[in-house]
PDB file of N, CA and C in Angstrom:
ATOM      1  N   UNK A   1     106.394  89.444 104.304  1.00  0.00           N
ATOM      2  CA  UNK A   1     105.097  90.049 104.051  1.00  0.00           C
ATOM      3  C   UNK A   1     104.528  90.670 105.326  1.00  0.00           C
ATOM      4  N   UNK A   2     104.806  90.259 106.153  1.00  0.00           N
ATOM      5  CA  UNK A   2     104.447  90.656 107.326  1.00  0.00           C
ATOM      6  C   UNK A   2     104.809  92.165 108.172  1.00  0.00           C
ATOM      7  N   UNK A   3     106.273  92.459 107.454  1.00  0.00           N
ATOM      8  CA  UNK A   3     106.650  93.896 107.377  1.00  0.00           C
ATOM      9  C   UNK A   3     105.586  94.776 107.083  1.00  0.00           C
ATOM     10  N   UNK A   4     105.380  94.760 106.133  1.00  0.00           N
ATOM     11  CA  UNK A   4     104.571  95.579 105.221  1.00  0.00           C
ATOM     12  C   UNK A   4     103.224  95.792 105.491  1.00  0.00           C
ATOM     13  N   UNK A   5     103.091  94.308 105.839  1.00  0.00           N
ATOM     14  CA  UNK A   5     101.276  94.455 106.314  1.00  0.00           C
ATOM     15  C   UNK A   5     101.143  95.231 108.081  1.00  0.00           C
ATOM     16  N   UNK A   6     102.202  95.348 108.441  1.00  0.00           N
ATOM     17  CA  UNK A   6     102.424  96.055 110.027  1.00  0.00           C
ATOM     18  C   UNK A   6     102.790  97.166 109.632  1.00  0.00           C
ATOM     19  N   UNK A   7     103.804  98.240 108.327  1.00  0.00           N
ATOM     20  CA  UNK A   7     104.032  99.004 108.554  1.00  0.00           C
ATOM     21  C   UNK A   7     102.170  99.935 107.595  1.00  0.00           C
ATOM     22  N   UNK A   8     101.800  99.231 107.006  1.00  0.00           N
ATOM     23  CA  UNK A   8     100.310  99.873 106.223  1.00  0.00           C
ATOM     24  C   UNK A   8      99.851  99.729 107.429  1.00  0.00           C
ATOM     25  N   UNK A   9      99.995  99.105 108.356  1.00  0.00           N
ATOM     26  CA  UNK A   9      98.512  99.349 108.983  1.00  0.00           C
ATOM     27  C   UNK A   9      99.387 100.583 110.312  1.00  0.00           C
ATOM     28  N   UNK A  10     100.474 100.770 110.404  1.00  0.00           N
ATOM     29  CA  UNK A  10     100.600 102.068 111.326  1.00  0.00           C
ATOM     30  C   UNK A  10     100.580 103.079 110.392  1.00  0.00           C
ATOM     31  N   UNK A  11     100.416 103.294 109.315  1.00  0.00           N
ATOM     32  CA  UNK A  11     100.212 104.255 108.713  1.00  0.00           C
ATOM     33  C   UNK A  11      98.431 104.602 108.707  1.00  0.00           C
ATOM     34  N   UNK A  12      97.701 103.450 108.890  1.00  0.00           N
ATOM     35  CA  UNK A  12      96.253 103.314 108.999  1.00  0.00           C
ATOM     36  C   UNK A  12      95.878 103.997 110.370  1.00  0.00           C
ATOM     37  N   UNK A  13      96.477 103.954 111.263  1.00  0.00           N
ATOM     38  CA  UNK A  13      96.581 104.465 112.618  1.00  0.00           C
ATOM     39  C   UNK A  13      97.446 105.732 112.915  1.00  0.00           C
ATOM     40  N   UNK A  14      98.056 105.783 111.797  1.00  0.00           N
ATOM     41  CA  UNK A  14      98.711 107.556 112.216  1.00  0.00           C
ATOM     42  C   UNK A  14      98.404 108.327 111.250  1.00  0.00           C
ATOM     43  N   UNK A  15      97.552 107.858 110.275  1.00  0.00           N
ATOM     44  CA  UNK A  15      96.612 108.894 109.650  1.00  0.00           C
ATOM     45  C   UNK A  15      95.196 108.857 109.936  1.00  0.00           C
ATOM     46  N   UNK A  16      94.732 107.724 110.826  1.00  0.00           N
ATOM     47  CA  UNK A  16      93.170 107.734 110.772  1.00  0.00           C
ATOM     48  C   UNK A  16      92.668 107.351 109.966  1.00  0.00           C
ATOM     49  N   UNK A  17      90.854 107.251 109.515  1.00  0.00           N
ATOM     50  CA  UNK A  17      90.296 107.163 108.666  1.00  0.00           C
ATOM     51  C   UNK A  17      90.253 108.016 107.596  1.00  0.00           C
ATOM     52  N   UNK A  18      90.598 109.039 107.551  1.00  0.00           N
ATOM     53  CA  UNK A  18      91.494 109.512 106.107  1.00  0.00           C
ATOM     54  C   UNK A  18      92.059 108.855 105.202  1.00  0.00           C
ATOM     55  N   UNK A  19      93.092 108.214 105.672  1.00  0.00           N
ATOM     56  CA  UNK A  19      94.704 107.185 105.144  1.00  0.00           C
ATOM     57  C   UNK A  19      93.266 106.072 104.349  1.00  0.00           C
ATOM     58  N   UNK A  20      93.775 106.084 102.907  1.00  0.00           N
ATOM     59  CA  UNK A  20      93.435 105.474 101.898  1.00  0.00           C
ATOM     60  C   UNK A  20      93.635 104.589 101.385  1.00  0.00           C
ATOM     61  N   UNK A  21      94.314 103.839 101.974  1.00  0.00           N
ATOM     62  CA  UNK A  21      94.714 102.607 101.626  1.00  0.00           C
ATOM     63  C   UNK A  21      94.279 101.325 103.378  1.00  0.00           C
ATOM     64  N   UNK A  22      94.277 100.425 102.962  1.00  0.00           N
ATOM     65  CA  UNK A  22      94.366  99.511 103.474  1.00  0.00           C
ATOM     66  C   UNK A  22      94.432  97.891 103.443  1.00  0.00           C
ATOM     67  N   UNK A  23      94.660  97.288 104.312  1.00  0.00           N
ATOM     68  CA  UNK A  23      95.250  95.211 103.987  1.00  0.00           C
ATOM     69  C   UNK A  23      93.819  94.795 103.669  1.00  0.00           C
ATOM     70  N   UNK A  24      94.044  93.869 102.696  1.00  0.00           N
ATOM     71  CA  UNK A  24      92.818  93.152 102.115  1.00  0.00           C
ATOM     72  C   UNK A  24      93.080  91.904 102.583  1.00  0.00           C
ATOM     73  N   UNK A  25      91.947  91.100 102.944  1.00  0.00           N
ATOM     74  CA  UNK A  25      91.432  89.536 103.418  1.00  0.00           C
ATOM     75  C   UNK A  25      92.339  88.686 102.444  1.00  0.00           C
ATOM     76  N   UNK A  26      93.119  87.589 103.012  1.00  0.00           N
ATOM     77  CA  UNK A  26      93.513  86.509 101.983  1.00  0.00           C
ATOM     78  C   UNK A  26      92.780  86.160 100.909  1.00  0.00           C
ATOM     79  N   UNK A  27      91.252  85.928 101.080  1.00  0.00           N
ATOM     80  CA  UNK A  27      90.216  85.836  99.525  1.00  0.00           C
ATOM     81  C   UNK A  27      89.664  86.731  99.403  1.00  0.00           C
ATOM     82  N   UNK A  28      90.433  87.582  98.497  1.00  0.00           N
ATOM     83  CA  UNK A  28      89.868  88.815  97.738  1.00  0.00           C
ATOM     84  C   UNK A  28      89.240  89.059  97.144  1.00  0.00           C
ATOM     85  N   UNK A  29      89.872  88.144  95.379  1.00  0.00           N
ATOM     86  CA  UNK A  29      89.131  88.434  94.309  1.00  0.00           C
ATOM     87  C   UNK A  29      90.320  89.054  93.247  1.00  0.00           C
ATOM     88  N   UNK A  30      91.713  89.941  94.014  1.00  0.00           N
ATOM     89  CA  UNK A  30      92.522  90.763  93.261  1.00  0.00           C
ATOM     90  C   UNK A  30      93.356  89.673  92.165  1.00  0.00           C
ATOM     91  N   UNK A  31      93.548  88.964  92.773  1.00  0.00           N
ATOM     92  CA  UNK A  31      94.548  88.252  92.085  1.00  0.00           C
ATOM     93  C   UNK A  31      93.666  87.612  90.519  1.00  0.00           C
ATOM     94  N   UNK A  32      92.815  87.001  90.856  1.00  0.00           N
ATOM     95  CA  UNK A  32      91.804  86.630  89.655  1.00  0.00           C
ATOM     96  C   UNK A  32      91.505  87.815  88.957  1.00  0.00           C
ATOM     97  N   UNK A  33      91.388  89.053  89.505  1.00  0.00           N
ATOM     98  CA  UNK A  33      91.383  90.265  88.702  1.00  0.00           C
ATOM     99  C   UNK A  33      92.640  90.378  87.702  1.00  0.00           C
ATOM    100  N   UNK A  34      93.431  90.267  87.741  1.00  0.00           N
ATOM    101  CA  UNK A  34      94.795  90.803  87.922  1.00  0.00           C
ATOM    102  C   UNK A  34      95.529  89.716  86.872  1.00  0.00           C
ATOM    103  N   UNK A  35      95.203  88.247  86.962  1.00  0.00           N
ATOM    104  CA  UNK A  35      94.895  87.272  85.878  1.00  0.00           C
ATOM    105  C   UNK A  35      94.224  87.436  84.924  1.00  0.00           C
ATOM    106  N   UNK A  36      92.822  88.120  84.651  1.00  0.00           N
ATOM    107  CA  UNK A  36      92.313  88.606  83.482  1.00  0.00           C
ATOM    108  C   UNK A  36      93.157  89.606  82.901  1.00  0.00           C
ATOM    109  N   UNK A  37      94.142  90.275  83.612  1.00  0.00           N
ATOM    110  CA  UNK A  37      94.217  91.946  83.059  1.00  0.00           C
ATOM    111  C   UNK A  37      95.462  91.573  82.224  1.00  0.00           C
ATOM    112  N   UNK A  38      96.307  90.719  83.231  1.00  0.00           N
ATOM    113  CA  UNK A  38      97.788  90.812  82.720  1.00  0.00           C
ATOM    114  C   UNK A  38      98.372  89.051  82.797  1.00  0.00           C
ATOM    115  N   UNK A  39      98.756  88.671  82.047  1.00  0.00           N
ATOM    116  CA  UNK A  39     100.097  87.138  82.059  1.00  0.00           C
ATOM    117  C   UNK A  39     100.839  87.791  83.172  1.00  0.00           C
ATOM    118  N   UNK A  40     100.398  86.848  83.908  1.00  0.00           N
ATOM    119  CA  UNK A  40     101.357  86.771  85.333  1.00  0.00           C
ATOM    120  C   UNK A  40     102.106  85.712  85.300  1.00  0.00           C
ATOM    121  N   UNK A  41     101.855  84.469  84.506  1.00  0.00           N
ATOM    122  CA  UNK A  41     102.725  82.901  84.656  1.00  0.00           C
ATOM    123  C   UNK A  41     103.740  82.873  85.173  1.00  0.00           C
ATOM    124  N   UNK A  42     104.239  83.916  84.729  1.00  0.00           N
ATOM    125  CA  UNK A  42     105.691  83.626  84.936  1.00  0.00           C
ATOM    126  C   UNK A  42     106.203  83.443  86.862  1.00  0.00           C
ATOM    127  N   UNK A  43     105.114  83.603  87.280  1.00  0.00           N
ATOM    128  CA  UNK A  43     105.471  83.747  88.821  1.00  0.00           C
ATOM    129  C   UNK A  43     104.881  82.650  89.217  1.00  0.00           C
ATOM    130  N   UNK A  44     105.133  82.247  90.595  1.00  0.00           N
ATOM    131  CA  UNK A  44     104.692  81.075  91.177  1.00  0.00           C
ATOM    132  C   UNK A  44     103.774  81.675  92.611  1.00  0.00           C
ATOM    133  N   UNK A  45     104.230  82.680  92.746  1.00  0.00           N
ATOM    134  CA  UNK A  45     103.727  83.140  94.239  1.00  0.00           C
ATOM    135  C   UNK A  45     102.674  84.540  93.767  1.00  0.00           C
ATOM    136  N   UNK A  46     101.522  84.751  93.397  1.00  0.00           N
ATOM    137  CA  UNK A  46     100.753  85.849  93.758  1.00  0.00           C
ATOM    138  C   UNK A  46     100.360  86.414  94.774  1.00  0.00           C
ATOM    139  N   UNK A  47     100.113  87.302  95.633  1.00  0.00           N
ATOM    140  CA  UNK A  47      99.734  87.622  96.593  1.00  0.00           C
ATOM    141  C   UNK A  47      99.074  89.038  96.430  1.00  0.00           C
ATOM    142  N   UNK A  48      97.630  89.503  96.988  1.00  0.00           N
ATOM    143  CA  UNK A  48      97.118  91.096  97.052  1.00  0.00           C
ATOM    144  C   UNK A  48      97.771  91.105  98.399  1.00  0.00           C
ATOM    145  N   UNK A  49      98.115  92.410  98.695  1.00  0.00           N
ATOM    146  CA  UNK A  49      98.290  92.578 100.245  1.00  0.00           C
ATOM    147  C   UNK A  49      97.192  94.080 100.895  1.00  0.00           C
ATOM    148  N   UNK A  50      96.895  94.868  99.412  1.00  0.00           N
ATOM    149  CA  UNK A  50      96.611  95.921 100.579  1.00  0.00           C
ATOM    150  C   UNK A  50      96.055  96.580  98.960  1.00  0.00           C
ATOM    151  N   UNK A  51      95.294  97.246  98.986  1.00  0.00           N
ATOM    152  CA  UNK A  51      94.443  98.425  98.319  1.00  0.00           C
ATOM    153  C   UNK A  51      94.560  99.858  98.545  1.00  0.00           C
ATOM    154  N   UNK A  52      93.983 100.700  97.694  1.00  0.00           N
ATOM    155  CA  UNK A  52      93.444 101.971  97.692  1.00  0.00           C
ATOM    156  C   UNK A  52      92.125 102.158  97.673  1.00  0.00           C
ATOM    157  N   UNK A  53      92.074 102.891  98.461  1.00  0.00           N
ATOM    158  CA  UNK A  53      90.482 103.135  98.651  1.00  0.00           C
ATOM    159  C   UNK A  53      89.770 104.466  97.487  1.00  0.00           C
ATOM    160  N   UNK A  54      90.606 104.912  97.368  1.00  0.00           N
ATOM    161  CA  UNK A  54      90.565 105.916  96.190  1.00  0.00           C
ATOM    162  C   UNK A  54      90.957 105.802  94.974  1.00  0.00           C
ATOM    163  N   UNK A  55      91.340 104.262  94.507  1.00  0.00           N
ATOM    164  CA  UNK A  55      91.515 104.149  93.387  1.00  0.00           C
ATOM    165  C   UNK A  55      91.939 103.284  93.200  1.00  0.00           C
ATOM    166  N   UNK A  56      91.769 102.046  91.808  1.00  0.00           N
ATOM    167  CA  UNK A  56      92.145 100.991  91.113  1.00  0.00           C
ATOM    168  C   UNK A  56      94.016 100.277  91.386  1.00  0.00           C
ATOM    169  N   UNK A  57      94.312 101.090  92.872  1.00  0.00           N
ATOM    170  CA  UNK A  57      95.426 100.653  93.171  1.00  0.00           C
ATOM    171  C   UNK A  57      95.568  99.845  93.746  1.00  0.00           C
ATOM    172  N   UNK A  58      96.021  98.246  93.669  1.00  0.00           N
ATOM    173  CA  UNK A  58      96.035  97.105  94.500  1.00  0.00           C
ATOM    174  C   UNK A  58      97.835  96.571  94.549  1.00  0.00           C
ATOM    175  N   UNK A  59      97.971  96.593  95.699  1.00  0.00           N
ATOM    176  CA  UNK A  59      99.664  96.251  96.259  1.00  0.00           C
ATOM    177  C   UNK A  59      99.815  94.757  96.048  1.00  0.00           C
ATOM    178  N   UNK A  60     100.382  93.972  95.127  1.00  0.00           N
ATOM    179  CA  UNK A  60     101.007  92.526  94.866  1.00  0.00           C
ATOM    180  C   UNK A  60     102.252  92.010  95.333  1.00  0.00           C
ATOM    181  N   UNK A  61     102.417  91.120  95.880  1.00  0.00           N
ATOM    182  CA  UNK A  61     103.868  90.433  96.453  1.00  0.00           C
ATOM    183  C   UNK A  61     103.585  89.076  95.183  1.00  0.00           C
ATOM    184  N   UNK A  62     105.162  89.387  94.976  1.00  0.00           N
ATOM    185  CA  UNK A  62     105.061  87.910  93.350  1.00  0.00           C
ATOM    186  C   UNK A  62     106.405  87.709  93.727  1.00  0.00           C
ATOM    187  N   UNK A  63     106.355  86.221  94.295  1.00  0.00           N
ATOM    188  CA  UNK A  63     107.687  85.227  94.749  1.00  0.00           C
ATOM    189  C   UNK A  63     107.920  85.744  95.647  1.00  0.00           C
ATOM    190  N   UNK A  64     107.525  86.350  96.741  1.00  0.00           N
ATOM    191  CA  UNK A  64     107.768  86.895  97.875  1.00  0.00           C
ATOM    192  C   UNK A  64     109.199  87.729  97.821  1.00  0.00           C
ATOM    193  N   UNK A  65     109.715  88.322  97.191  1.00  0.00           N
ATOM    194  CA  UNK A  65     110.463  89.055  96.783  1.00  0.00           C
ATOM    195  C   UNK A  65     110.151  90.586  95.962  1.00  0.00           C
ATOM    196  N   UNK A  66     108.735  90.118  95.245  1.00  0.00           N
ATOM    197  CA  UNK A  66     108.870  91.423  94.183  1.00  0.00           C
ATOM    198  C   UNK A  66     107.774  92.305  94.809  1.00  0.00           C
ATOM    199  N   UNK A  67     107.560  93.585  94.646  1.00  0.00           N
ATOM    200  CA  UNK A  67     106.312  94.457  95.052  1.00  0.00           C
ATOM    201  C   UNK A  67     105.658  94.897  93.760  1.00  0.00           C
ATOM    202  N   UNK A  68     104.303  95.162  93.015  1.00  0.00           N
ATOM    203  CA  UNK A  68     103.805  95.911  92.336  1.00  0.00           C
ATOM    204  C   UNK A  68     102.801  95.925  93.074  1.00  0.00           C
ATOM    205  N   UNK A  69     102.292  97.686  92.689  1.00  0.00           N
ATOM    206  CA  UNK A  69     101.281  98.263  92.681  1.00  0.00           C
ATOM    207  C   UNK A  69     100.790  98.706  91.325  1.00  0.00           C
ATOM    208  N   UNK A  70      99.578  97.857  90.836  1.00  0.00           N
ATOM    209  CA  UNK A  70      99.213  97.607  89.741  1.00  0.00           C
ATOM    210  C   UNK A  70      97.874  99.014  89.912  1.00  0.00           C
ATOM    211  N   UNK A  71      97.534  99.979  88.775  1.00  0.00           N
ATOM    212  CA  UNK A  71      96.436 100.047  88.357  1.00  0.00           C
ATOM    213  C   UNK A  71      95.366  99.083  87.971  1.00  0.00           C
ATOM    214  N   UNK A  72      94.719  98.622  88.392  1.00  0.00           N
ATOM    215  CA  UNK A  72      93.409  97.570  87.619  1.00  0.00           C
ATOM    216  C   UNK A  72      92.686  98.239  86.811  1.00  0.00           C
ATOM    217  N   UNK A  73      92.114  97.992  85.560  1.00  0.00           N
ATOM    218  CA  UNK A  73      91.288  98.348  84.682  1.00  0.00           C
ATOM    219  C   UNK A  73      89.739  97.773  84.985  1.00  0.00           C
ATOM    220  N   UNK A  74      89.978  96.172  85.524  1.00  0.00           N
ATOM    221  CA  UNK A  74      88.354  95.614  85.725  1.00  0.00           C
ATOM    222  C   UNK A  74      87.808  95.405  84.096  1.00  0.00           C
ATOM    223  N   UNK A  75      88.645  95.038  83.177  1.00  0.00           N
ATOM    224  CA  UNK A  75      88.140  95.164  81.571  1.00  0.00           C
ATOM    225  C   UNK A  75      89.371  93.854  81.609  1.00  0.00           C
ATOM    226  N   UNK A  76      88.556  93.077  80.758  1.00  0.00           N
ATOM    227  CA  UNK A  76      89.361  92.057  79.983  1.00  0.00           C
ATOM    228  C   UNK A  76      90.097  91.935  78.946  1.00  0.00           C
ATOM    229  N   UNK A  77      89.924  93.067  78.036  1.00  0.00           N
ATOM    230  CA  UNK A  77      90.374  93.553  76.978  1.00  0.00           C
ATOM    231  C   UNK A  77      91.159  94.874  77.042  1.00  0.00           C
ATOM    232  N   UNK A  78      92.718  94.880  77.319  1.00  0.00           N
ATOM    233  CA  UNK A  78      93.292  95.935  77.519  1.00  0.00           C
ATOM    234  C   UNK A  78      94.026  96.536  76.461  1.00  0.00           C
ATOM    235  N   UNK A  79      94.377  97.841  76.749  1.00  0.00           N
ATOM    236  CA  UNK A  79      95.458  97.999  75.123  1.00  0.00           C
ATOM    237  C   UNK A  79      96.961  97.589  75.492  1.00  0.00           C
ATOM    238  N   UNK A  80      97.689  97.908  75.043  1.00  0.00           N
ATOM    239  CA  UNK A  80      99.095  97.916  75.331  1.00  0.00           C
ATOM    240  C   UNK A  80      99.918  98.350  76.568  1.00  0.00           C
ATOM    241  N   UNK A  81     100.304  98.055  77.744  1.00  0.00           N
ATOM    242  CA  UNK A  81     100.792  98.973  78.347  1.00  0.00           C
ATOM    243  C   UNK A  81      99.867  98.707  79.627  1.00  0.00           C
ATOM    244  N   UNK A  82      98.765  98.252  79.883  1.00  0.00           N
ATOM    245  CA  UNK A  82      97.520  97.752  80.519  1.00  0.00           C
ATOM    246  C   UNK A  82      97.704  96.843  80.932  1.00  0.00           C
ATOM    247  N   UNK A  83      97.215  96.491  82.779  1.00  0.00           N
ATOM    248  CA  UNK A  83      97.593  98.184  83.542  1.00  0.00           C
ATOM    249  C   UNK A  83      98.640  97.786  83.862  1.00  0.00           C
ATOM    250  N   UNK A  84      98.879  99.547  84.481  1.00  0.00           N
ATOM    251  CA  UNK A  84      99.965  99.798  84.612  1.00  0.00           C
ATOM    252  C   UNK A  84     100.503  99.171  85.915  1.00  0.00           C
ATOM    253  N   UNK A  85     101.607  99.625  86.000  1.00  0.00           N
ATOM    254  CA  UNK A  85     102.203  99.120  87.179  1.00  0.00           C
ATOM    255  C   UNK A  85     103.446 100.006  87.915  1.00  0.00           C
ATOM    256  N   UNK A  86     103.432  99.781  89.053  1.00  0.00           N
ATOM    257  CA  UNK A  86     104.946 100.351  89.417  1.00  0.00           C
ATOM    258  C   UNK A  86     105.512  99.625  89.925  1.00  0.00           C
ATOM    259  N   UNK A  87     106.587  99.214  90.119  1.00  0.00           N
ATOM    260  CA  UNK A  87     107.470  98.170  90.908  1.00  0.00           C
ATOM    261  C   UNK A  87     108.887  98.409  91.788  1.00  0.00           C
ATOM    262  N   UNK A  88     108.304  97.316  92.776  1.00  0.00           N
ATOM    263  CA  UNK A  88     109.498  98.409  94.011  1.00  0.00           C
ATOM    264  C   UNK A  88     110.166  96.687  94.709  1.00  0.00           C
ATOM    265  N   UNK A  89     111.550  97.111  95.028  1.00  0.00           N
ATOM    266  CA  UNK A  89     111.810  95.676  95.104  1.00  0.00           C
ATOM    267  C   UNK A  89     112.431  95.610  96.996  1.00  0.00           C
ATOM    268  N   UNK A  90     112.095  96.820  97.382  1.00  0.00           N
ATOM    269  CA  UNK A  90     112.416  96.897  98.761  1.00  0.00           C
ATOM    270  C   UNK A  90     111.264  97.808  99.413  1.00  0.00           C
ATOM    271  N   UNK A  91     110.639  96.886 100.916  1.00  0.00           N
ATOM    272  CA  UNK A  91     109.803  97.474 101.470  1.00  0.00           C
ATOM    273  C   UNK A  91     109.344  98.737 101.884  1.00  0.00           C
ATOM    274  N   UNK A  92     110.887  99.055 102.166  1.00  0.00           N
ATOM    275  CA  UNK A  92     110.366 100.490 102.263  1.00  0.00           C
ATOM    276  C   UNK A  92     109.828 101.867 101.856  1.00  0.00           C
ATOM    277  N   UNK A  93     110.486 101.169 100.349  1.00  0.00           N
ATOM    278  CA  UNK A  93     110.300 101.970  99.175  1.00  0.00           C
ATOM    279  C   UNK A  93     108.564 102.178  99.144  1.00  0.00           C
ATOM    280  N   UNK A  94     108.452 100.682  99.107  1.00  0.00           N
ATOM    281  CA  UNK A  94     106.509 100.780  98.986  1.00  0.00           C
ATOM    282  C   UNK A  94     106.106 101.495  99.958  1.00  0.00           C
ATOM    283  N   UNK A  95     106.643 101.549 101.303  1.00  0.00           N
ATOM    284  CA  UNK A  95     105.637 102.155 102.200  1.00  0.00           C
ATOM    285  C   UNK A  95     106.227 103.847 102.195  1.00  0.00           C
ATOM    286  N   UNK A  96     107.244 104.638 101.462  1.00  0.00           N
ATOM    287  CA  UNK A  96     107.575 105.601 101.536  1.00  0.00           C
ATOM    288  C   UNK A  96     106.289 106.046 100.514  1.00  0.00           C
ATOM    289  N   UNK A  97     106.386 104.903  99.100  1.00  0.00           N
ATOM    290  CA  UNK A  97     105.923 105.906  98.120  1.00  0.00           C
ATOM    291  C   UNK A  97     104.147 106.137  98.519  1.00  0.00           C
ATOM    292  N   UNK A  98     103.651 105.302  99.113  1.00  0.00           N
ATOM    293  CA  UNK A  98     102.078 104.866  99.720  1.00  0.00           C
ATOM    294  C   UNK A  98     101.861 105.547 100.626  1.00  0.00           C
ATOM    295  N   UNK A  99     102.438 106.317 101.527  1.00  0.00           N
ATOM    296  CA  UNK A  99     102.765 107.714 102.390  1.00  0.00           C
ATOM    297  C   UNK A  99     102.748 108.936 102.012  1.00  0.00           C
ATOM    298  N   UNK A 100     103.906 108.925 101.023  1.00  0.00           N
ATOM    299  CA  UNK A 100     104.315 109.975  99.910  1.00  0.00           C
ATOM    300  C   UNK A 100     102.635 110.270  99.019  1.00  0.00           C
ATOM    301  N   UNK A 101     102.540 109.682  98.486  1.00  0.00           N
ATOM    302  CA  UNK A 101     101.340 109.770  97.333  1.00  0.00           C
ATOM    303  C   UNK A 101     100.082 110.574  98.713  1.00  0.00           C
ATOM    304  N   UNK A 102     100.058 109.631  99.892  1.00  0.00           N
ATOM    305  CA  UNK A 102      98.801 109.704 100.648  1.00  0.00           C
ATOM    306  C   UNK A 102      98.985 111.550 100.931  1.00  0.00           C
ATOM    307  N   UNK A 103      99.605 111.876 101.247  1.00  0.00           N
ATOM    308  CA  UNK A 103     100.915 112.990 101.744  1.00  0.00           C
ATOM    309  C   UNK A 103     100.459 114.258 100.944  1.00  0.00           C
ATOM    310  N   UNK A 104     100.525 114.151  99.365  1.00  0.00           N
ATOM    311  CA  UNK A 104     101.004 114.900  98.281  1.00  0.00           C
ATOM    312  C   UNK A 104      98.762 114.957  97.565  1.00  0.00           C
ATOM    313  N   UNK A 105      98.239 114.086  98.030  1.00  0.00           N
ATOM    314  CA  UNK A 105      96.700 114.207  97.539  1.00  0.00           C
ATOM    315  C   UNK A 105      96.246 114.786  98.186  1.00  0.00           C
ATOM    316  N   UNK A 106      96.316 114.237  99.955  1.00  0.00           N
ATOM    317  CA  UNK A 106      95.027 114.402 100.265  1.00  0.00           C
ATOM    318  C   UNK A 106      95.357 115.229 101.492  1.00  0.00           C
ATOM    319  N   UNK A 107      96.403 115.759 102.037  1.00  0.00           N
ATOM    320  CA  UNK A 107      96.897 116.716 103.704  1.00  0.00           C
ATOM    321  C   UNK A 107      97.228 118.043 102.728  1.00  0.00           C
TER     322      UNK A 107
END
């Protein structure tokens, strides 16, 4: 976890206050979010690591192995498919696509 939370934050520093994302405090709040939205049980390890500042995007480590970046809804009552998610099972991937996206919006 510690990868990740060092390579977001040189991306926080080689984009400036622009760069839209950033690491969230151990007591967040995401994970209890994130428990209303979706059955997570099946995991033993939750973790938020890092946000969007521009949007309902919050970065999850589950068993210290898996990555999602979940859409949050903030609604208890979702439809099908709610929320969404993307899932990446190697670090770099997350920090290419969290670059990539930052990259492709907002420069």
């Amino acid at each position: 976890m510690l990868s990740i939370i060092s390579e977001i934050s040189r991306l926080c520093n080689k984009y400036g206050e622009d760069f839209n994302w950033g690491i969230v405090p151990d007591d967040n709040g995401f994970v209890k979010e994130l428990e209303k939205e979706t059955d997570i049980s099946q995991y033993s390890d939750v973790k938020a690591i890092a946000r969007s500042y521009s949007c309902d995007d919050v970065l999850f480590m589950l068993d210290n192995n898996i990555y999602r970046i979940y859409h949050l809804t903030y609604s208890t009552y979702n439809e099908n498919g709610f929320p969404r998610f993307m899932e990446f099972i190697d670090t770099n991937k997350v920090i290419a696509y969290i670059e990539n996206q930052f990259i492709e919006e907002y420069l």
